[in-house]
N, C-alpha and C. Protein backbone atom coordinates (compact mmCIF):
# COMPACT_ATOMS: atom_id res chain seq x y z
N UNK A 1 -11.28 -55.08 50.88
CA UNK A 1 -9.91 -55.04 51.32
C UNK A 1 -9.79 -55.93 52.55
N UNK A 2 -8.46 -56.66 52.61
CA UNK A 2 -8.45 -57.76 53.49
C UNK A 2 -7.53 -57.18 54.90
N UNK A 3 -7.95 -57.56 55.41
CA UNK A 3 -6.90 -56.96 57.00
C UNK A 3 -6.17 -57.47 57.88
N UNK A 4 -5.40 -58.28 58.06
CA UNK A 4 -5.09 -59.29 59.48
C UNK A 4 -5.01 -58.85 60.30
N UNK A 5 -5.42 -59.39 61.48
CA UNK A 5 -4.98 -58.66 62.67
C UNK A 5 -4.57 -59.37 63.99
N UNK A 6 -3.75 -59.11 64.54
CA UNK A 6 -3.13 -60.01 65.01
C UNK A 6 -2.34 -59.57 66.30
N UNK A 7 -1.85 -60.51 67.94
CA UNK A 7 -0.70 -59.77 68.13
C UNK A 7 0.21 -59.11 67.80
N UNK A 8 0.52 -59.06 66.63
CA UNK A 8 1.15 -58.31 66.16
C UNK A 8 1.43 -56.77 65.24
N UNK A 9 -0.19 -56.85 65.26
CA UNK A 9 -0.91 -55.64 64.76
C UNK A 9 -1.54 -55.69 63.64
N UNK A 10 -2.32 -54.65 63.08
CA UNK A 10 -2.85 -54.95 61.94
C UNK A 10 -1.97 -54.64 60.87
N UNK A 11 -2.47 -55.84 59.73
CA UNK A 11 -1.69 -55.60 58.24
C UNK A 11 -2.23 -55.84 57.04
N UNK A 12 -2.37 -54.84 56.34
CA UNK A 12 -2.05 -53.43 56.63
C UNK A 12 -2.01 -52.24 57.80
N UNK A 13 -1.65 -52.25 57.78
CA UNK A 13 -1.97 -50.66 58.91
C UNK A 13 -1.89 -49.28 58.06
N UNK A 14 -2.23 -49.81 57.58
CA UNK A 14 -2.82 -47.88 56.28
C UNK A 14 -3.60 -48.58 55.20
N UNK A 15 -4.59 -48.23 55.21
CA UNK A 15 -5.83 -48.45 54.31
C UNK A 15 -6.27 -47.13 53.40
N UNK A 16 -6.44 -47.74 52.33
CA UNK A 16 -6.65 -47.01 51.87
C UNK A 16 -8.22 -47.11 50.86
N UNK A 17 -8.96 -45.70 50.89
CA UNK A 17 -10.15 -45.98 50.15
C UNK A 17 -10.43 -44.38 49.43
N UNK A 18 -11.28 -44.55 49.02
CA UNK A 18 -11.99 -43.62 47.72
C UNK A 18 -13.31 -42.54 48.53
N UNK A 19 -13.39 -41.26 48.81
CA UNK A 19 -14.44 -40.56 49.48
C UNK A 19 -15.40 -40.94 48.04
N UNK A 20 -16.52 -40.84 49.02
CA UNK A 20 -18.09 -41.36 47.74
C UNK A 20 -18.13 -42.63 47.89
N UNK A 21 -17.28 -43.72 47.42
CA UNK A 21 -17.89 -44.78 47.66
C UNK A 21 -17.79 -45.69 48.72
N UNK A 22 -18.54 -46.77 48.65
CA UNK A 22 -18.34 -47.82 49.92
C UNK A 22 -17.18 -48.19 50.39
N UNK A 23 -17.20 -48.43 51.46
CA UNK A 23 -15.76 -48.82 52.16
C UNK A 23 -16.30 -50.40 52.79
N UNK A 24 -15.48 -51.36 52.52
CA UNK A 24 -15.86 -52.57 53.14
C UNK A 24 -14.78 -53.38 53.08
N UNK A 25 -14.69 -53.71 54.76
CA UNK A 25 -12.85 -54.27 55.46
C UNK A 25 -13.69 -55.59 56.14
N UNK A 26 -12.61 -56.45 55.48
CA UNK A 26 -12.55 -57.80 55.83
C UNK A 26 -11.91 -58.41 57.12
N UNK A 27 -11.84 -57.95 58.13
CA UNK A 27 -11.31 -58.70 58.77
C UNK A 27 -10.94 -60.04 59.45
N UNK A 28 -9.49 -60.51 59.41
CA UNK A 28 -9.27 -62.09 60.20
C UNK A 28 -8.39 -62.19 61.25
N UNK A 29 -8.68 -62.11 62.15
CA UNK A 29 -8.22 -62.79 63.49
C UNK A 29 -7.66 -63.99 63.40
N UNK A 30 -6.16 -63.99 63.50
CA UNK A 30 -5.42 -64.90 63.72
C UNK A 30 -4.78 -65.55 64.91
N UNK A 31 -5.55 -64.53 65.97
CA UNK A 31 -5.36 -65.33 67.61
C UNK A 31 -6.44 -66.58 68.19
N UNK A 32 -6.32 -67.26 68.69
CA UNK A 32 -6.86 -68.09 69.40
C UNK A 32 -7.31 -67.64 70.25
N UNK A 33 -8.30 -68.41 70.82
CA UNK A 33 -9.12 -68.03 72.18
C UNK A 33 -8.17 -68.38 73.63
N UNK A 34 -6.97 -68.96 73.31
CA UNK A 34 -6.13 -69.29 74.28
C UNK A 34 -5.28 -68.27 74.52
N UNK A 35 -5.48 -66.72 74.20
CA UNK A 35 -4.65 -66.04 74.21
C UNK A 35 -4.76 -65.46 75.39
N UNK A 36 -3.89 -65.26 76.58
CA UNK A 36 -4.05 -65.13 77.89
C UNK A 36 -4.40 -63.22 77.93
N UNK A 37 -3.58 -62.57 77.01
CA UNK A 37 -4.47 -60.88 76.68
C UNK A 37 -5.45 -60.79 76.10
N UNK A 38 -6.27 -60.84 76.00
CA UNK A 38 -8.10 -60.46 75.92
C UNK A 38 -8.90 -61.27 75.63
N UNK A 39 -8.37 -63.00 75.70
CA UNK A 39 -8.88 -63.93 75.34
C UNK A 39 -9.00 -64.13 73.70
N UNK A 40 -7.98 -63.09 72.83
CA UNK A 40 -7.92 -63.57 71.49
C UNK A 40 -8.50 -62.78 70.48
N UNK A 41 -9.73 -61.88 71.33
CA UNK A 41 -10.50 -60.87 70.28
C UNK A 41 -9.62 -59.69 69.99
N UNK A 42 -9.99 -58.95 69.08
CA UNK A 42 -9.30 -58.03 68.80
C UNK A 42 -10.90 -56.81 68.05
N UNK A 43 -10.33 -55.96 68.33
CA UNK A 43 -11.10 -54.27 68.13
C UNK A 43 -10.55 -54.24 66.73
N UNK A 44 -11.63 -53.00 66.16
CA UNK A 44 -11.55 -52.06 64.90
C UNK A 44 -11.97 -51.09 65.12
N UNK A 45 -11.05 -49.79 65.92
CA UNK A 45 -12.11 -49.20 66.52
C UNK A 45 -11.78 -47.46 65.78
N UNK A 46 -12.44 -46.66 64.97
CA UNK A 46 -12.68 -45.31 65.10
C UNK A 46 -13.05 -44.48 65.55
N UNK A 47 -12.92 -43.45 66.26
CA UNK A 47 -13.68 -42.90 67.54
C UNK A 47 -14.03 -41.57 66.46
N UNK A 48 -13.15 -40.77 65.53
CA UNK A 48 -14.00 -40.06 64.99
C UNK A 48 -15.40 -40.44 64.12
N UNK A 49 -15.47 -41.31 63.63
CA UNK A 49 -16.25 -42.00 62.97
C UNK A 49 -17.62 -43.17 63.53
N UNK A 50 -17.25 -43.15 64.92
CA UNK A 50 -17.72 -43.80 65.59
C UNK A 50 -18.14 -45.55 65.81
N UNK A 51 -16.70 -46.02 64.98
CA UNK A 51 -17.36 -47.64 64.90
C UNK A 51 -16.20 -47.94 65.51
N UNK A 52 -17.29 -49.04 65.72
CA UNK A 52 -16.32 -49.95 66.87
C UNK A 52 -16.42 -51.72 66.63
N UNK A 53 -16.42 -52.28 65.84
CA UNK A 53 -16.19 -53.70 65.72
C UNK A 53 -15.21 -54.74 65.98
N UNK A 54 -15.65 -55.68 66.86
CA UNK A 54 -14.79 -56.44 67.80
C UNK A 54 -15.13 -58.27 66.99
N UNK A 55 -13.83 -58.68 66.25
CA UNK A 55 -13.50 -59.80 66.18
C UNK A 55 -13.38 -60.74 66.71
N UNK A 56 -13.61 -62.28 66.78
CA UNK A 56 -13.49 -62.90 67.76
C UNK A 56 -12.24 -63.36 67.75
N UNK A 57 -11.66 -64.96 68.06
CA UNK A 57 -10.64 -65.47 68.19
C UNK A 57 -10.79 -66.60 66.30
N UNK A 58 -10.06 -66.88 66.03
CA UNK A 58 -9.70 -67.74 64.62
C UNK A 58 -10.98 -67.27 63.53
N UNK A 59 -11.42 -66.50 63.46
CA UNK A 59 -12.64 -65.72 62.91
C UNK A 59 -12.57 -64.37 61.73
N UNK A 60 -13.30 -64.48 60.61
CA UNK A 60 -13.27 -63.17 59.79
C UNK A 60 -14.55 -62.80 59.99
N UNK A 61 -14.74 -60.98 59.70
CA UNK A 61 -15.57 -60.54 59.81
C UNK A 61 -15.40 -59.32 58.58
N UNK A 62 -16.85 -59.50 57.90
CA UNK A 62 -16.41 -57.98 56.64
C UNK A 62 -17.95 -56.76 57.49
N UNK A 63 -17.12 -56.06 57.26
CA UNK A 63 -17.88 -54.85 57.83
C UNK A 63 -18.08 -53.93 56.42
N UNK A 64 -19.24 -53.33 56.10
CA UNK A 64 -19.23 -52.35 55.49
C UNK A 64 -19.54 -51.07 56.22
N UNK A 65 -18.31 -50.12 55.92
CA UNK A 65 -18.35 -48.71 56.26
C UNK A 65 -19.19 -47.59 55.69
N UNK A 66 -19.76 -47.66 54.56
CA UNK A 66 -20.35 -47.43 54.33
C UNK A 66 -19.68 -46.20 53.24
N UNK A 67 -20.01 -44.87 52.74
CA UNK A 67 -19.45 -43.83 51.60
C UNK A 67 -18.96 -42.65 53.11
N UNK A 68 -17.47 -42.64 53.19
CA UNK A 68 -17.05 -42.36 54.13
C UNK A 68 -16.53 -40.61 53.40
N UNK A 69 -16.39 -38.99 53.91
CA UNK A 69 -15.68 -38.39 53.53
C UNK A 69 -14.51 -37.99 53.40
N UNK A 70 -13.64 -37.54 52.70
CA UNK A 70 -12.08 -37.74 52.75
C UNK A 70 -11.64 -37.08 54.21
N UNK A 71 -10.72 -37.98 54.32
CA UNK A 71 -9.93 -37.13 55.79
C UNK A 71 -9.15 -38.84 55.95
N UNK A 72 -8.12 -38.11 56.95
CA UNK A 72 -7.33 -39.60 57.49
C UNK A 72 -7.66 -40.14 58.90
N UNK A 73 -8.17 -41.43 59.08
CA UNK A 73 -9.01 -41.53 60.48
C UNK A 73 -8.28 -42.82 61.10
N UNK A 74 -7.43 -42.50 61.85
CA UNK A 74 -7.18 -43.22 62.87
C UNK A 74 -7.93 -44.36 63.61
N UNK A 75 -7.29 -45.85 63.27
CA UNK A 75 -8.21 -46.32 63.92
C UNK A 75 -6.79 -47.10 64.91
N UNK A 76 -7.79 -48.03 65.89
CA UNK A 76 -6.42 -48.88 67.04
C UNK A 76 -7.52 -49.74 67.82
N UNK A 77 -7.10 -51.34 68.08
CA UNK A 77 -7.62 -51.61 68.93
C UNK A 77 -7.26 -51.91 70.15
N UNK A 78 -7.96 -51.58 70.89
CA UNK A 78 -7.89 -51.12 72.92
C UNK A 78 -7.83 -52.46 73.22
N UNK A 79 -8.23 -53.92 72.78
CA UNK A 79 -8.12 -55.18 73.88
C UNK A 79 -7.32 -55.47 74.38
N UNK A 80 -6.16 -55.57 73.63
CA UNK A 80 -5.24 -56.40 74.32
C UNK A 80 -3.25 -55.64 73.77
N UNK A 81 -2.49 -56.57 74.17
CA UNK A 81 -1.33 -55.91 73.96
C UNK A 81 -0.76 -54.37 73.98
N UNK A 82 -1.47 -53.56 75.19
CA UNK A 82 -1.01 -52.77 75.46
C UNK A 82 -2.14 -51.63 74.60
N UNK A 83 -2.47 -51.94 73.98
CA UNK A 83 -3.98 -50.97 73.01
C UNK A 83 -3.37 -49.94 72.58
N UNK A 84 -4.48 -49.13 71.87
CA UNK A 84 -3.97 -47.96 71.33
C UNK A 84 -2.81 -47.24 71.71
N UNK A 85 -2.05 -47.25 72.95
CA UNK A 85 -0.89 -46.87 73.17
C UNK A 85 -0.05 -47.52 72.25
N UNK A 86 0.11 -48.84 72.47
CA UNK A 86 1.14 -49.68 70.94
C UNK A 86 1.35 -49.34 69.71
N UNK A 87 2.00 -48.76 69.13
CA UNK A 87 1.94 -48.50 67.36
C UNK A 87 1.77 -49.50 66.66
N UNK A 88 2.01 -50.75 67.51
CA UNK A 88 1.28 -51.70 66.18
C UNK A 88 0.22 -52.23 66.31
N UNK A 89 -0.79 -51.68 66.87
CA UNK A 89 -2.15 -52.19 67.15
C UNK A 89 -2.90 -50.72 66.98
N UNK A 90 -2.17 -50.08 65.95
CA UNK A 90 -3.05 -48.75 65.17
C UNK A 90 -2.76 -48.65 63.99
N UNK A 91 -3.12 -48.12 63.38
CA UNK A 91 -3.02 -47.58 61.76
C UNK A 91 -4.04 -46.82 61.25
N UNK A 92 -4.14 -46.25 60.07
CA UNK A 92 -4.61 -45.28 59.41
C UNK A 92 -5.49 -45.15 58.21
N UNK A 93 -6.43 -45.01 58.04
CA UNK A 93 -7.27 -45.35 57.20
C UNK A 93 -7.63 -44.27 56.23
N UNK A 94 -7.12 -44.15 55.44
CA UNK A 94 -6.96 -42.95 54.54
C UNK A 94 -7.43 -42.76 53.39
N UNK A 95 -8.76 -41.95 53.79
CA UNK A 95 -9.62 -41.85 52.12
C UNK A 95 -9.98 -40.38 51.10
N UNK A 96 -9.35 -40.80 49.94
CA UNK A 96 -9.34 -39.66 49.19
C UNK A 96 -10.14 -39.14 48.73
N UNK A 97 -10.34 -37.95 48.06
CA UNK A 97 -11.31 -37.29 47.15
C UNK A 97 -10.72 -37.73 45.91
């Protein structure tokens, strides 16, 4: 599954996946390193789940999550534009049984 993420938040911002199997998010950073809030990187961050992967500036990154259990897990990233306070620099990652 593909993700953008961006000043403007991530998009999707509700993900969705399957409990049991692998979970694996593509992420692309569409800021530049000229971006005067966090220099352009951007977070993927779950705190129940405990990951935290940080994108750079014009850059994709695929992460595998690995066989996650159902529940809905909040994720947001903290760098820049105001962070997890912002609603559009959070969303929801929601995996079923």
């Amino acid at each position: 599954q593909q993700v953008l993420v961006s000043m403007a938040g991530f998009e999707p911002s509700r993900l969705q996946a399957r409990a049991g199997q692998d979970v694996a998010l593509t992420f692309v950073n569409a800021d530049s390193q000229f971006h005067v809030d966090g220099g352009g990187w951007h977070q993927f961050r779950i705190e129940a789940l405990n990951i935290d992967v940080r994108i750079a500036p014009k850059s994709q990154k695929t992460v595998n999550l690995g066989s996650l259990p159902a529940g809905n897990y909040e994720f947001y990233c903290d760098i820049c534009c105001g962070g997890k306070e912002n609603p559009s620099m959070r969303g929801v990652l929601e995996v079923r049984g």
